[in-house]
Protein backbone atom coordinates (compact mmCIF):
# COMPACT_ATOMS: atom_id res chain seq x y z
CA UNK A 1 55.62 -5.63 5.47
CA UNK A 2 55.24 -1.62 5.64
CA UNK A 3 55.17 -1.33 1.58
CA UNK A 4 52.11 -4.09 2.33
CA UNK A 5 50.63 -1.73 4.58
CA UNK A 6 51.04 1.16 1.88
CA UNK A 7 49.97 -0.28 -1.01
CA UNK A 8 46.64 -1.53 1.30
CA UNK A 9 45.66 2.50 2.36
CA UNK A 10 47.10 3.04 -1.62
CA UNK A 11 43.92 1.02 -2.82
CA UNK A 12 41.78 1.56 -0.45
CA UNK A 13 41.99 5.19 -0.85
CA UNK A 14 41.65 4.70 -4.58
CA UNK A 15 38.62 2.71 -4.36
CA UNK A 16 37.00 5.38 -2.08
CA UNK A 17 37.88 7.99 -4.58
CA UNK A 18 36.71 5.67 -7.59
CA UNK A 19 33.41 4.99 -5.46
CA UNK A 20 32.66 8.77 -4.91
CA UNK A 21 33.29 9.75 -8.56
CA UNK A 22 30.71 7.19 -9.83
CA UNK A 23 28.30 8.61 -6.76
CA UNK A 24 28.95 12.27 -7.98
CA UNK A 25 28.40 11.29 -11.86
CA UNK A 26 25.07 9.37 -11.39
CA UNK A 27 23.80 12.09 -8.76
CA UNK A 28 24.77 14.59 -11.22
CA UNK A 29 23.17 13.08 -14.30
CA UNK A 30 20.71 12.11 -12.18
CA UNK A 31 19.76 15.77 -11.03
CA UNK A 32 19.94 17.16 -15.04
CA UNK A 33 16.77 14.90 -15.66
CA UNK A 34 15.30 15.07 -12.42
CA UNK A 35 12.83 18.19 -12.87
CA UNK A 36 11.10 17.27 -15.76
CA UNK A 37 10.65 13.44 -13.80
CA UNK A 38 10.02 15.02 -10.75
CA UNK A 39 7.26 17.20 -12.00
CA UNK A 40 5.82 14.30 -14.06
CA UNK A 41 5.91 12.39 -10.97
CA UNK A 42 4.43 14.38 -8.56
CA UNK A 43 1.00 15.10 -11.59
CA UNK A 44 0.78 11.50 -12.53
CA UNK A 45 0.35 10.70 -8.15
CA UNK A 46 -2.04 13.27 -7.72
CA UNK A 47 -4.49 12.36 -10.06
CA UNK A 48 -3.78 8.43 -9.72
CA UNK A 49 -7.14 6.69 -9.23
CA UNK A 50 -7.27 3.56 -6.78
CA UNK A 51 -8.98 1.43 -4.75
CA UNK A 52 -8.55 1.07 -1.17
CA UNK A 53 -9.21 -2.21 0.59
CA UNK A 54 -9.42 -1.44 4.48
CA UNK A 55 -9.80 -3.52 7.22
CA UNK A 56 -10.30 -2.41 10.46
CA UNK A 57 -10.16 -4.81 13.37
CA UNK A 58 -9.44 -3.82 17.60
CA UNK A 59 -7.08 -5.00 20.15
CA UNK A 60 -9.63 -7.79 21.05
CA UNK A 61 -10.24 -9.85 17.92
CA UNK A 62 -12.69 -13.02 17.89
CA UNK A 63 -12.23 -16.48 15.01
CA UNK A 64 -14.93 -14.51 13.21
CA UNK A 65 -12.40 -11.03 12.82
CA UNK A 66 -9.57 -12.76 11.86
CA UNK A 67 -11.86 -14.95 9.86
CA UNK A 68 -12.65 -12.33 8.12
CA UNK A 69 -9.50 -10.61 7.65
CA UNK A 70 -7.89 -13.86 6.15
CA UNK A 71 -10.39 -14.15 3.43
CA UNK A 72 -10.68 -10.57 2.31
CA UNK A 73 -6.65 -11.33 1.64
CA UNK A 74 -7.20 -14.06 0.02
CA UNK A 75 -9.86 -12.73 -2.17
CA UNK A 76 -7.61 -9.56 -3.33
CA UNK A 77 -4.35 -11.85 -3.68
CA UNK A 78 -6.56 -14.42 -5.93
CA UNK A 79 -8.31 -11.84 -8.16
CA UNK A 80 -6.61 -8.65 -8.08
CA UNK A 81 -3.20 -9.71 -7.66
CA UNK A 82 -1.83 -7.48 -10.78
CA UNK A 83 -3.75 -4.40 -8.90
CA UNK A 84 -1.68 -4.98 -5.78
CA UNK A 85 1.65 -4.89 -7.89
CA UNK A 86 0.70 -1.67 -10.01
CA UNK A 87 -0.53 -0.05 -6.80
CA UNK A 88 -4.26 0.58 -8.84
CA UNK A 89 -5.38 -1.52 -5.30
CA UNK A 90 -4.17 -1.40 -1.82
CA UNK A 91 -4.52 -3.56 1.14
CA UNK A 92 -4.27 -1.87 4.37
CA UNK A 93 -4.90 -3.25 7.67
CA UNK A 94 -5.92 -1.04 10.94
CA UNK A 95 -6.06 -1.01 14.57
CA UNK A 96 -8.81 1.73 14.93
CA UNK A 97 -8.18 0.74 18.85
CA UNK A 98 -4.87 2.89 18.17
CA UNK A 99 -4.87 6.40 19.02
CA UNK A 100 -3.67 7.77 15.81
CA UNK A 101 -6.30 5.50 13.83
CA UNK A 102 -9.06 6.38 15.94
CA UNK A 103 -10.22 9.10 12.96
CA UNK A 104 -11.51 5.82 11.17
CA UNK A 105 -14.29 5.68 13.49
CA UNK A 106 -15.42 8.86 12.25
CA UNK A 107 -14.42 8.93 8.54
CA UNK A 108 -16.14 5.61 7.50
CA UNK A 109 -18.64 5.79 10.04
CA UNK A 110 -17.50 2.35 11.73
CA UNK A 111 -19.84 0.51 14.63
CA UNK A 112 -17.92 -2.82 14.51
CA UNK A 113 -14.92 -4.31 12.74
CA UNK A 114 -15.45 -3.32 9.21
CA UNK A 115 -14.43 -3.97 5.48
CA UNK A 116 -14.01 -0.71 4.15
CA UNK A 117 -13.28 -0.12 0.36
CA UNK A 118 -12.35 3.96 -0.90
CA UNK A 119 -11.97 4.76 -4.17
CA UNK A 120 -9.36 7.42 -4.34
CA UNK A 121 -7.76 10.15 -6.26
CA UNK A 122 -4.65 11.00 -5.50
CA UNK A 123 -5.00 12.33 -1.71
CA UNK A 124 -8.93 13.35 -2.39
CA UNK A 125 -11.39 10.60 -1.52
CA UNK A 126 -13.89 10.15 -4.33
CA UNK A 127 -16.45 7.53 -2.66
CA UNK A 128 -16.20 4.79 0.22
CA UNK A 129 -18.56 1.98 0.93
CA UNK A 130 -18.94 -0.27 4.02
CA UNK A 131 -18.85 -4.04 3.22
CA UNK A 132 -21.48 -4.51 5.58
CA UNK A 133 -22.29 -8.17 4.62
CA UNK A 134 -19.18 -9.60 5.23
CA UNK A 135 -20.54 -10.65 8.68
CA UNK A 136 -23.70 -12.67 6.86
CA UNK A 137 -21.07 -14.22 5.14
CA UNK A 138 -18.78 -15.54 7.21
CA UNK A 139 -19.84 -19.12 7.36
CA UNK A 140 -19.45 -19.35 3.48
CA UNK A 141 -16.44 -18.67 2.25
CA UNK A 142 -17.13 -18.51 -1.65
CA UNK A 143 -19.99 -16.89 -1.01
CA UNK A 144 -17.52 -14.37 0.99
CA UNK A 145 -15.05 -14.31 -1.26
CA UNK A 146 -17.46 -13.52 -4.44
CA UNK A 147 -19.46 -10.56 -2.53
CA UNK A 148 -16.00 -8.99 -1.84
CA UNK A 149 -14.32 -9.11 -5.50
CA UNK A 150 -17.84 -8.37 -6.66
CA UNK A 151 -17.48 -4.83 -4.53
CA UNK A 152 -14.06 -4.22 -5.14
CA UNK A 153 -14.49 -4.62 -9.36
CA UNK A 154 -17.21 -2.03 -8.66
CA UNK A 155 -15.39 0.26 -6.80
CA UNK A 156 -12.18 -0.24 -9.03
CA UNK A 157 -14.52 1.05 -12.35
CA UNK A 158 -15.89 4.11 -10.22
CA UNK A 159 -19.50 2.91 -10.10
């Protein structure tokens, strides 16, 4: 029973060791290529163009907001679904009734519950537009939908 109990703490000790060796290699073959990657890295972000699909809704939120959030999903999931997975387009859905978000009101000029897309380099903002006829356009949902892709293949080409 006790040379049980030895040989247990014998391999678990050598698995431990095994474990950190292999951590220590990769982190240290890792680091040799890191700079270069790192560097690389931190250019290609900063001048990465995308596209920004906001939606900005409050606590209080009618059929007609989440109406309208639904579809502007659906239309980036059915027509820009490669975008989404590259990160060239962005989905990003706000409280502006939040304290931290309440800059949106400000930045994009917002008077009600807004589609908001922002064309973006890196951390500078190029150009934003207000999706203002989403509202209009709530009662036909292709109609919605086309408007919306329409915008966002515009703002995705920089025009």
């Amino acid at each position: 029973m006790k040379i049980f109990t030895v040989l247990q703490k014998y391999c678990l000790c050598f698995s431990f060791i095994a474990l950190l060796a292999m951590s220590l290699l990769t982190n240290a073959s890792a680091a040799q290529s890191a700079p270069a990657n790192a560097s690389e890295t931190a250019n290609l972000l900063q001048h990465q163009v995308k596209t920004v699909v906001y939606y900005f809704h409050g606590n209080m939120r009618c059929a007609s907001c989440r109406k309208i959030e639904a579809y502007t999903k659906e239309a980036l999931q059915s027509e820009f679904a490669e975008a989404l997975q590259t990160g060239n387009l962005e989905l990003q859905v706000i409280n502006v009734d939040e304290s931290a978000n309440e800059h949106y009101v400000q930045d994009f000029q917002l008077y009600t519950r807004s589609v908001i897309l922002e064309r973006r380099a890196g951390d500078q903002q190029q150009q934003w537009k207000n999706l203002d006829q989403v509202w209009s356009l709530i009662r036909d949902k292709t109609a919605f939908m086309e408007y919306v892709q329409k915008q966002i293949e515009t703002m995705m080409e920089g025009a």
